[in-house]
PDB file of N, CA and C in Angstrom:
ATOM      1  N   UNK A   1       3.992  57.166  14.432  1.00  0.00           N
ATOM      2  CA  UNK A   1       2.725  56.807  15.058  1.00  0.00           C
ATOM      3  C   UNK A   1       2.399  57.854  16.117  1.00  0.00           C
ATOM      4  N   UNK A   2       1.414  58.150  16.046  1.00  0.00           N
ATOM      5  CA  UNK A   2       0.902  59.400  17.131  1.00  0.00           C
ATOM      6  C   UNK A   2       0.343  58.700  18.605  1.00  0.00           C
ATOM      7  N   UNK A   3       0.445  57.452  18.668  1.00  0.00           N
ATOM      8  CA  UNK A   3      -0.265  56.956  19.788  1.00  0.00           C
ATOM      9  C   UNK A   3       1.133  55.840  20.296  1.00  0.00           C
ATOM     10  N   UNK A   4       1.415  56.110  21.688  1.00  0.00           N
ATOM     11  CA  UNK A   4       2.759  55.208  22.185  1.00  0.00           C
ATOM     12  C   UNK A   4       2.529  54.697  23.426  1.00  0.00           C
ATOM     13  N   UNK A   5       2.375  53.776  23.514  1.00  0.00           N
ATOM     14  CA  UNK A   5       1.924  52.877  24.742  1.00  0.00           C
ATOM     15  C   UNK A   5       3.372  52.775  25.452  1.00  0.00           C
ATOM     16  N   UNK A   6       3.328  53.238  26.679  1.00  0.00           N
ATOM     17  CA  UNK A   6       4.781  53.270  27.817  1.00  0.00           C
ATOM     18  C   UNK A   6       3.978  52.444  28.516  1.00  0.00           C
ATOM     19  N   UNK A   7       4.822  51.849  29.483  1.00  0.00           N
ATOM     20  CA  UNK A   7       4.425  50.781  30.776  1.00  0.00           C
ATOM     21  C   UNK A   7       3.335  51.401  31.673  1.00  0.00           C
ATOM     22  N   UNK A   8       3.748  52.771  31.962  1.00  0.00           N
ATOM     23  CA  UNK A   8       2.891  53.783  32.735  1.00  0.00           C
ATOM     24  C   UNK A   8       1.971  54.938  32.388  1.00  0.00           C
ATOM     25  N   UNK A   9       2.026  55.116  31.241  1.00  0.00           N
ATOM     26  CA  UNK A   9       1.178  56.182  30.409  1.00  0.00           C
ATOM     27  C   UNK A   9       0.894  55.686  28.795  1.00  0.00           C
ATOM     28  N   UNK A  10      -0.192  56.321  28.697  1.00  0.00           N
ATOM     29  CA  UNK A  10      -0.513  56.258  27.169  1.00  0.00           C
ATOM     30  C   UNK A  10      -0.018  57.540  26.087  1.00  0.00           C
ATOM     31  N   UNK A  11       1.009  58.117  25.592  1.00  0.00           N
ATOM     32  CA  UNK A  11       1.305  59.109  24.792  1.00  0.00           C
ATOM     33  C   UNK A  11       0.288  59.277  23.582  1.00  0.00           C
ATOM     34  N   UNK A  12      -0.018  60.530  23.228  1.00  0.00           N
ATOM     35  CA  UNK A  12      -0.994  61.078  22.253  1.00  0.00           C
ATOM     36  C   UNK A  12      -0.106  62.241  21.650  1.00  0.00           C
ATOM     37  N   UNK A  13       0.582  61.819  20.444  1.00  0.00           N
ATOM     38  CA  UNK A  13       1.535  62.835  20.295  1.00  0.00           C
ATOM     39  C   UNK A  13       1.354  63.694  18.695  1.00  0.00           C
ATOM     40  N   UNK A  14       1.016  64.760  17.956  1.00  0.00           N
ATOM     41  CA  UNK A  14       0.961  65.797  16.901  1.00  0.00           C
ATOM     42  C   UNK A  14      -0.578  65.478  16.822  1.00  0.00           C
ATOM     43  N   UNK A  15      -0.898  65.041  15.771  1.00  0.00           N
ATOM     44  CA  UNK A  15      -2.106  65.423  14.763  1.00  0.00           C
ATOM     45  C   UNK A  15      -2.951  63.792  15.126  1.00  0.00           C
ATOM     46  N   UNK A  16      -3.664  63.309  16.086  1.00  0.00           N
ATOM     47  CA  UNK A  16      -4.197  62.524  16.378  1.00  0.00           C
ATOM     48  C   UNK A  16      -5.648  62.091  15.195  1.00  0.00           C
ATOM     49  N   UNK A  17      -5.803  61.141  14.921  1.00  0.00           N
ATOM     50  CA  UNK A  17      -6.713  61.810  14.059  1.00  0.00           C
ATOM     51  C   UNK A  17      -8.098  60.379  14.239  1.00  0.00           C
ATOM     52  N   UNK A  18      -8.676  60.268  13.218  1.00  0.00           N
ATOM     53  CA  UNK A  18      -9.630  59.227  13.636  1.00  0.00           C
ATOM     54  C   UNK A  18      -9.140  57.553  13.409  1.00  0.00           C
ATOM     55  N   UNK A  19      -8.055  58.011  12.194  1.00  0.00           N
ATOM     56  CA  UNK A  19      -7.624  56.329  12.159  1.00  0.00           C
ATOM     57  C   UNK A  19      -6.655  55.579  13.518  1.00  0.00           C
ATOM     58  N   UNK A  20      -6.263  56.675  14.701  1.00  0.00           N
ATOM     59  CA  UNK A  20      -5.864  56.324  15.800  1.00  0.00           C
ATOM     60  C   UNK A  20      -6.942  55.586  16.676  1.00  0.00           C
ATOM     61  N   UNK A  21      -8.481  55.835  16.383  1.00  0.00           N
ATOM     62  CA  UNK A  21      -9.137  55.378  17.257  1.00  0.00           C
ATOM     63  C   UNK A  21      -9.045  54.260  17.470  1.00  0.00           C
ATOM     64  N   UNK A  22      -8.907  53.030  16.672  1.00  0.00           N
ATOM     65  CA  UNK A  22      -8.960  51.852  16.816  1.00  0.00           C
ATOM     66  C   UNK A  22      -7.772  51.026  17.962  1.00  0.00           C
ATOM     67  N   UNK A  23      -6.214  51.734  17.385  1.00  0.00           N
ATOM     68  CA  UNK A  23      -5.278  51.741  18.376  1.00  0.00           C
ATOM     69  C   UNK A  23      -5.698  52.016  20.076  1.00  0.00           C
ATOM     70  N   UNK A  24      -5.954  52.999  19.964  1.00  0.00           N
ATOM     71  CA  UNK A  24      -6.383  53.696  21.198  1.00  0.00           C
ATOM     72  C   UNK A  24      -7.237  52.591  22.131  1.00  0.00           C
ATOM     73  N   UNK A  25      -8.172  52.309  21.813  1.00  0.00           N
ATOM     74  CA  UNK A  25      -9.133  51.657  22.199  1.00  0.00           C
ATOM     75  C   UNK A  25      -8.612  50.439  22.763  1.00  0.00           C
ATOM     76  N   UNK A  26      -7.504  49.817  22.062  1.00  0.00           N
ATOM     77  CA  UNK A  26      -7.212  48.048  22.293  1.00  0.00           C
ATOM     78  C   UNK A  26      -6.109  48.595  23.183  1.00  0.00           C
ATOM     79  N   UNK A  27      -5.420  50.077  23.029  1.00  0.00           N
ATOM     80  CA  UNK A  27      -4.419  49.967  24.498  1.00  0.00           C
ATOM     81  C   UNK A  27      -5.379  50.184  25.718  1.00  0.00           C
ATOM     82  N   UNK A  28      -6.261  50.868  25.686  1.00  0.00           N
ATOM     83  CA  UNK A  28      -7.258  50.981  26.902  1.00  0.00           C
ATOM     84  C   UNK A  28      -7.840  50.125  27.437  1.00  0.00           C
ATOM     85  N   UNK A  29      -8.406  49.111  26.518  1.00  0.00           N
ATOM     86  CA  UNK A  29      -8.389  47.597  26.725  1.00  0.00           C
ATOM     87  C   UNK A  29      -7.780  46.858  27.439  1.00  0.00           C
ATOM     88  N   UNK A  30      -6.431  47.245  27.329  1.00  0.00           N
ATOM     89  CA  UNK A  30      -5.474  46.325  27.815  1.00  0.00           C
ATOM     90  C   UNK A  30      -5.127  46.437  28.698  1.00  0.00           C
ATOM     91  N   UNK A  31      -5.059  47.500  29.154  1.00  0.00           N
ATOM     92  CA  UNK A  31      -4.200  47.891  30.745  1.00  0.00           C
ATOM     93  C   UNK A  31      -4.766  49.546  30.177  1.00  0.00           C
ATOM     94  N   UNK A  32      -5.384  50.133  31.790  1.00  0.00           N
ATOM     95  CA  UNK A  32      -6.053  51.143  32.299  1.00  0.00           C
ATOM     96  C   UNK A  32      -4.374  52.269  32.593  1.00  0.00           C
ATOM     97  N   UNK A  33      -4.440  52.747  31.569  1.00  0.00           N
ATOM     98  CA  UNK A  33      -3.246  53.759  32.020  1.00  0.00           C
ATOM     99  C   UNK A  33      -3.637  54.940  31.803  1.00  0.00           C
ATOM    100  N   UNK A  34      -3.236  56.267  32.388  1.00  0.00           N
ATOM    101  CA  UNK A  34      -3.737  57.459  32.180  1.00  0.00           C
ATOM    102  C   UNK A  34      -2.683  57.959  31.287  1.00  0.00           C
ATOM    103  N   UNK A  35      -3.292  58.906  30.412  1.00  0.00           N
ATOM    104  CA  UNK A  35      -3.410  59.365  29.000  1.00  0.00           C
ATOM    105  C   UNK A  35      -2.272  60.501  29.058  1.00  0.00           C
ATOM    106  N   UNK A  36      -1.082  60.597  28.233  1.00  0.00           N
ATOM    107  CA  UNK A  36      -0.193  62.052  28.312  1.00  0.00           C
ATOM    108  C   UNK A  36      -0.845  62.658  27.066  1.00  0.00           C
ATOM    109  N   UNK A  37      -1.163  64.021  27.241  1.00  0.00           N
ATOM    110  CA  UNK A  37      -1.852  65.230  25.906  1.00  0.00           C
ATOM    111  C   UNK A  37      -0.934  66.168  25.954  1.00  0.00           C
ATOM    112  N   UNK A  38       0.085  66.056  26.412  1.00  0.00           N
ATOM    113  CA  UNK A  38       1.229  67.157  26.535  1.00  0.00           C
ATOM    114  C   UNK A  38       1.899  67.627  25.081  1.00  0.00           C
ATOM    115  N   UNK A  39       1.798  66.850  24.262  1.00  0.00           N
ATOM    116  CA  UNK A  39       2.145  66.837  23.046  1.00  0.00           C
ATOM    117  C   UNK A  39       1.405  67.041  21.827  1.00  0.00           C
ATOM    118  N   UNK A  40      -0.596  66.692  21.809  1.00  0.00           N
ATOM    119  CA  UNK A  40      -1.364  66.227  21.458  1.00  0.00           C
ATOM    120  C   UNK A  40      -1.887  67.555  20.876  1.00  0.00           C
ATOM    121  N   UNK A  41      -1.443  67.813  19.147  1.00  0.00           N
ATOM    122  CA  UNK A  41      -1.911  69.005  19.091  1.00  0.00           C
ATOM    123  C   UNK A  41      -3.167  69.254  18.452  1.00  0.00           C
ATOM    124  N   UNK A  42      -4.006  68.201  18.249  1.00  0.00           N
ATOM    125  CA  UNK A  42      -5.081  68.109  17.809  1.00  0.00           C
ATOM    126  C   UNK A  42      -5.576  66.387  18.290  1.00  0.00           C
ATOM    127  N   UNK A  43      -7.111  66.386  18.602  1.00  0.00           N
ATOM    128  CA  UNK A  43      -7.652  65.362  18.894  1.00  0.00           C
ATOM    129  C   UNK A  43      -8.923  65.317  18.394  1.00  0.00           C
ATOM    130  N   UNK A  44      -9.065  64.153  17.711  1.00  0.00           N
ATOM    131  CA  UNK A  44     -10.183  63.551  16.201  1.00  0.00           C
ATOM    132  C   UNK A  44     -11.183  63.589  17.102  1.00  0.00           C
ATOM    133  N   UNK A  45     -12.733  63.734  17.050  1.00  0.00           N
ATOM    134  CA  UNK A  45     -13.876  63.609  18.046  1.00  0.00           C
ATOM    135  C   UNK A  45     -14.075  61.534  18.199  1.00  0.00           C
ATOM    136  N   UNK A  46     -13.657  60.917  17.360  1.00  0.00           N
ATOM    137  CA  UNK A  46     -13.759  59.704  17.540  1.00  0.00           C
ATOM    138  C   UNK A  46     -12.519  59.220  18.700  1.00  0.00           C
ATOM    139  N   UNK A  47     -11.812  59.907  18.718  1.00  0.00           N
ATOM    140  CA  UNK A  47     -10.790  60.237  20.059  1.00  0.00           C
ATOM    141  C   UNK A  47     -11.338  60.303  21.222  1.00  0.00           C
ATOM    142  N   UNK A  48     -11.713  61.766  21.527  1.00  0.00           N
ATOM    143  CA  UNK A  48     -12.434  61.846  22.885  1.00  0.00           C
ATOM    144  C   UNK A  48     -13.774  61.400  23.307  1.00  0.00           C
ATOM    145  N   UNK A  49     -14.291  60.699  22.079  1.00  0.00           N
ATOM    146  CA  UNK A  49     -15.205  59.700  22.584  1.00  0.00           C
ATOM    147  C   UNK A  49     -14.713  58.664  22.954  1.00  0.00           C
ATOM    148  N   UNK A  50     -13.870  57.926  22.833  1.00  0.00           N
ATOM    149  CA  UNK A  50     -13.153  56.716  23.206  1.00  0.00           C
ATOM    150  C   UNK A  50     -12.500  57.350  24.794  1.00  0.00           C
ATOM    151  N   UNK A  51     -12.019  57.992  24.739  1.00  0.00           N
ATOM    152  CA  UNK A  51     -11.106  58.791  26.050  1.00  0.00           C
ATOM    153  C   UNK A  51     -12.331  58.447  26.948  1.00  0.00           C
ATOM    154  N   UNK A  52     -13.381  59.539  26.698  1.00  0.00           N
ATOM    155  CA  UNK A  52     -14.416  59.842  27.676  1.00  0.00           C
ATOM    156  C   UNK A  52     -15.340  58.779  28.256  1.00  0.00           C
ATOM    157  N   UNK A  53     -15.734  57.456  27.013  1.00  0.00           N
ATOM    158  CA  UNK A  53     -16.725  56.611  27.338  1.00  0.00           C
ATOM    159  C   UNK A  53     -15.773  55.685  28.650  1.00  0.00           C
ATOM    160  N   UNK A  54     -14.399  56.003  28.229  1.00  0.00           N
ATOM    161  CA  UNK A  54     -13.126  54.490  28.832  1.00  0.00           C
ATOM    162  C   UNK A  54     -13.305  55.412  30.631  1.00  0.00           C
ATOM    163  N   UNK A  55     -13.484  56.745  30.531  1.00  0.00           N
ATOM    164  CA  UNK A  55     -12.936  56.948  31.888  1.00  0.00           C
ATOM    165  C   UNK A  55     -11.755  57.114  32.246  1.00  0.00           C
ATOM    166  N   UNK A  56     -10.463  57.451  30.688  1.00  0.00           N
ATOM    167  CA  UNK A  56      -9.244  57.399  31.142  1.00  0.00           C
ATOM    168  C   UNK A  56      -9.053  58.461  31.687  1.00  0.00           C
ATOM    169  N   UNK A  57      -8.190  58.847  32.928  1.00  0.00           N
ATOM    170  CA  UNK A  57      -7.706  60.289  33.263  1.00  0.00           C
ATOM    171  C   UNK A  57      -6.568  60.891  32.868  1.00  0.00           C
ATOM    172  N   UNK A  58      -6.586  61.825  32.388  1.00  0.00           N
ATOM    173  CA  UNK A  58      -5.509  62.623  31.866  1.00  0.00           C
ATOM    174  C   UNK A  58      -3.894  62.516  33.390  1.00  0.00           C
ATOM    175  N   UNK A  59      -2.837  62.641  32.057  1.00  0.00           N
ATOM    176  CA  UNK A  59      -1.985  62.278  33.258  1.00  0.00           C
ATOM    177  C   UNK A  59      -1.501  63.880  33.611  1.00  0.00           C
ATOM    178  N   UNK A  60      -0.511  64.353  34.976  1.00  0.00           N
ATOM    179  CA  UNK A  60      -0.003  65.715  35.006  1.00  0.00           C
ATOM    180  C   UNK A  60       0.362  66.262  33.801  1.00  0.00           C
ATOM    181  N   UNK A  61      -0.128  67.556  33.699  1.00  0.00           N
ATOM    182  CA  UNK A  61       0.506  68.435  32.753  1.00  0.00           C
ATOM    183  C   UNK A  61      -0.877  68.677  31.861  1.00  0.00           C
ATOM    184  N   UNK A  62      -1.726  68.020  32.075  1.00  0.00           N
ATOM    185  CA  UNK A  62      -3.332  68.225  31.388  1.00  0.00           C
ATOM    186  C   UNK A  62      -2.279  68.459  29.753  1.00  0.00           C
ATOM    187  N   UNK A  63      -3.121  68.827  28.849  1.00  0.00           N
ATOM    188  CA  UNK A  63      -3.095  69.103  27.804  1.00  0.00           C
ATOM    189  C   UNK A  63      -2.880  70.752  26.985  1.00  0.00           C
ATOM    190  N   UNK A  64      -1.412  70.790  27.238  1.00  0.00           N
ATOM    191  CA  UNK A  64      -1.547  73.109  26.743  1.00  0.00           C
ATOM    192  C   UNK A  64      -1.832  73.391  25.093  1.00  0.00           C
ATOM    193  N   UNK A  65      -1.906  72.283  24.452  1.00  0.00           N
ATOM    194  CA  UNK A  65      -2.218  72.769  22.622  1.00  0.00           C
ATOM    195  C   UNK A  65      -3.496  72.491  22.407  1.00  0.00           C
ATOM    196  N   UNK A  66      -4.363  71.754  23.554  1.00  0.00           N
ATOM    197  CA  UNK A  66      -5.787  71.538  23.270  1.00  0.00           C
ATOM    198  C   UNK A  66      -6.786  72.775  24.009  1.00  0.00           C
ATOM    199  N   UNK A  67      -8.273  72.952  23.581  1.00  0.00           N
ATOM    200  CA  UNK A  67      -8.607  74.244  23.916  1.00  0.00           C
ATOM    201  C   UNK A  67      -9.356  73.792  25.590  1.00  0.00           C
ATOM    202  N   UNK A  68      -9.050  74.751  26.655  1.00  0.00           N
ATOM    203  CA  UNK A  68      -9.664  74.226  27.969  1.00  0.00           C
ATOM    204  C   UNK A  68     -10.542  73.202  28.157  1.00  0.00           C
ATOM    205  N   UNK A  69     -11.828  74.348  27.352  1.00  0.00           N
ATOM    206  CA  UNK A  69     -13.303  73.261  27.411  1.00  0.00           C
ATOM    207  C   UNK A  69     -12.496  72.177  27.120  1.00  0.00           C
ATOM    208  N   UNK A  70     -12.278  71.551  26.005  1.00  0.00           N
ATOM    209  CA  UNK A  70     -11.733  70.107  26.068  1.00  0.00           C
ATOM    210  C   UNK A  70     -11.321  69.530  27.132  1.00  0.00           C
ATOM    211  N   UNK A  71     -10.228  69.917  27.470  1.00  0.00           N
ATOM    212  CA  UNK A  71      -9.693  69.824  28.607  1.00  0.00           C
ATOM    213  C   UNK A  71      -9.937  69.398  30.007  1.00  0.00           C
ATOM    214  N   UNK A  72     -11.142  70.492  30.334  1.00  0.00           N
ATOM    215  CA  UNK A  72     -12.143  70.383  31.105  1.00  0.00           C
ATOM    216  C   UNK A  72     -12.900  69.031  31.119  1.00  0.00           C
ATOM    217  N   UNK A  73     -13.616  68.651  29.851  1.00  0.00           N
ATOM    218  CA  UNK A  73     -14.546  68.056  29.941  1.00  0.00           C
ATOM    219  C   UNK A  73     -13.652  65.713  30.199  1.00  0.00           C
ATOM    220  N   UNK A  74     -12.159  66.152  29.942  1.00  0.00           N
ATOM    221  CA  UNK A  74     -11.598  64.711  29.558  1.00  0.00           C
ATOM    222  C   UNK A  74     -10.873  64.575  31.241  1.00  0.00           C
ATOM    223  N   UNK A  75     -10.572  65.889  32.065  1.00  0.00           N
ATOM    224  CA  UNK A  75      -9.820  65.602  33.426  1.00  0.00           C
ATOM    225  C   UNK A  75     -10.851  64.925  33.967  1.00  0.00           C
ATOM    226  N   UNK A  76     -10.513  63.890  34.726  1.00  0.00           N
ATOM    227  CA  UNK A  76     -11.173  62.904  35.611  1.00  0.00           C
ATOM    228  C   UNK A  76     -10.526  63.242  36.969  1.00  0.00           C
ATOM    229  N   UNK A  77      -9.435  63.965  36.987  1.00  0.00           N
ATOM    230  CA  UNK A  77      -9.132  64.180  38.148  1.00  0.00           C
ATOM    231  C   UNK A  77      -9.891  64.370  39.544  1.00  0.00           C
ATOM    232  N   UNK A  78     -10.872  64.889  39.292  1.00  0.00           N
ATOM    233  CA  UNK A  78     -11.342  65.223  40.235  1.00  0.00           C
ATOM    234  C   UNK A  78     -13.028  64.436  40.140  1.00  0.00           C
ATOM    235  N   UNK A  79     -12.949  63.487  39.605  1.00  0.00           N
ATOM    236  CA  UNK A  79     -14.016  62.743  38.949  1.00  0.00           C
ATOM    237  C   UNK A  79     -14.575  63.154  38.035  1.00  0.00           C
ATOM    238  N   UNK A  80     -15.865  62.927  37.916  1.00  0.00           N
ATOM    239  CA  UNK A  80     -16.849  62.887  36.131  1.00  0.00           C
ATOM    240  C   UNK A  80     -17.414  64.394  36.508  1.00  0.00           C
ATOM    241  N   UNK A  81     -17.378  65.390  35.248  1.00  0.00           N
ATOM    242  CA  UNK A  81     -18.168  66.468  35.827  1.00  0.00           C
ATOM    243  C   UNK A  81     -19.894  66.378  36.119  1.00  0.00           C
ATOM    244  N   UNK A  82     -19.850  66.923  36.701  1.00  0.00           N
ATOM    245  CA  UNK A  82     -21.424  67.772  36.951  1.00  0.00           C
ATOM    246  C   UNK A  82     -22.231  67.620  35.446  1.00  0.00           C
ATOM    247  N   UNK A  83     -22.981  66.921  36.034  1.00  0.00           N
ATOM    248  CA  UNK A  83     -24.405  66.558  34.683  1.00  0.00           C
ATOM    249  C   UNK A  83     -25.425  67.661  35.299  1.00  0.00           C
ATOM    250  N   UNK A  84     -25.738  68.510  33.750  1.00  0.00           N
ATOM    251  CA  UNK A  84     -27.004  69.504  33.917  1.00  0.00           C
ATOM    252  C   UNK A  84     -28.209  69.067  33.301  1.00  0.00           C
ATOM    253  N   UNK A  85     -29.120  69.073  33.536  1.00  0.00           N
ATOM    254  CA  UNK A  85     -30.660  68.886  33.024  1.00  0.00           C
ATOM    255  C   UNK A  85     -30.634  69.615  31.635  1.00  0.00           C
ATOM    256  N   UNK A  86     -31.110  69.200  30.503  1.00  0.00           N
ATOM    257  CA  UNK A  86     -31.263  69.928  29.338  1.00  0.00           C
ATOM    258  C   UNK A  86     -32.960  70.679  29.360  1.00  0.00           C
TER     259      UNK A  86
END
């Protein structure tokens, strides 16, 4: 299983894909834990829509197999980014 619910983090571990979304969603549901991508070498877009709409924050170690922008756009660390006018 690519998705592992710990007491304190949510693990996202190899080839994440869209049939994880559903998982994903009911652990986020359940208890608000921030997300490990340390492992996460690909993430399905039905993924980081679930990530992004929930507000989960990435836990230390951000994500090194995913590409920045991603990256960028899922850290909450420092809150929600900067919205630009289209």
């Amino acid at each position: 299983m690519t998705i592992r619910a710990e007491p304190d983090v949510i693990r996202l571990v190899g080839q994440c894909g869209a049939e994880d979304a559903e998982a994903l969603l009911q652990l986020l549901l359940q208890q608000a834990r921030p997300l490990d991508l340390t492992r996460c070498e690909h993430l399905h877009t039905a993924l980081v829509q679930i990530i992004w709409g929930s507000g989960a924050s990435l836990a230390p170690g951000g994500a090194p197999m995913l590409p920045d922008w991603l990256c960028q756009l899922l850290d909450r660390s420092e809150g929600p980014p900067a919205r630009t006018a289209i």
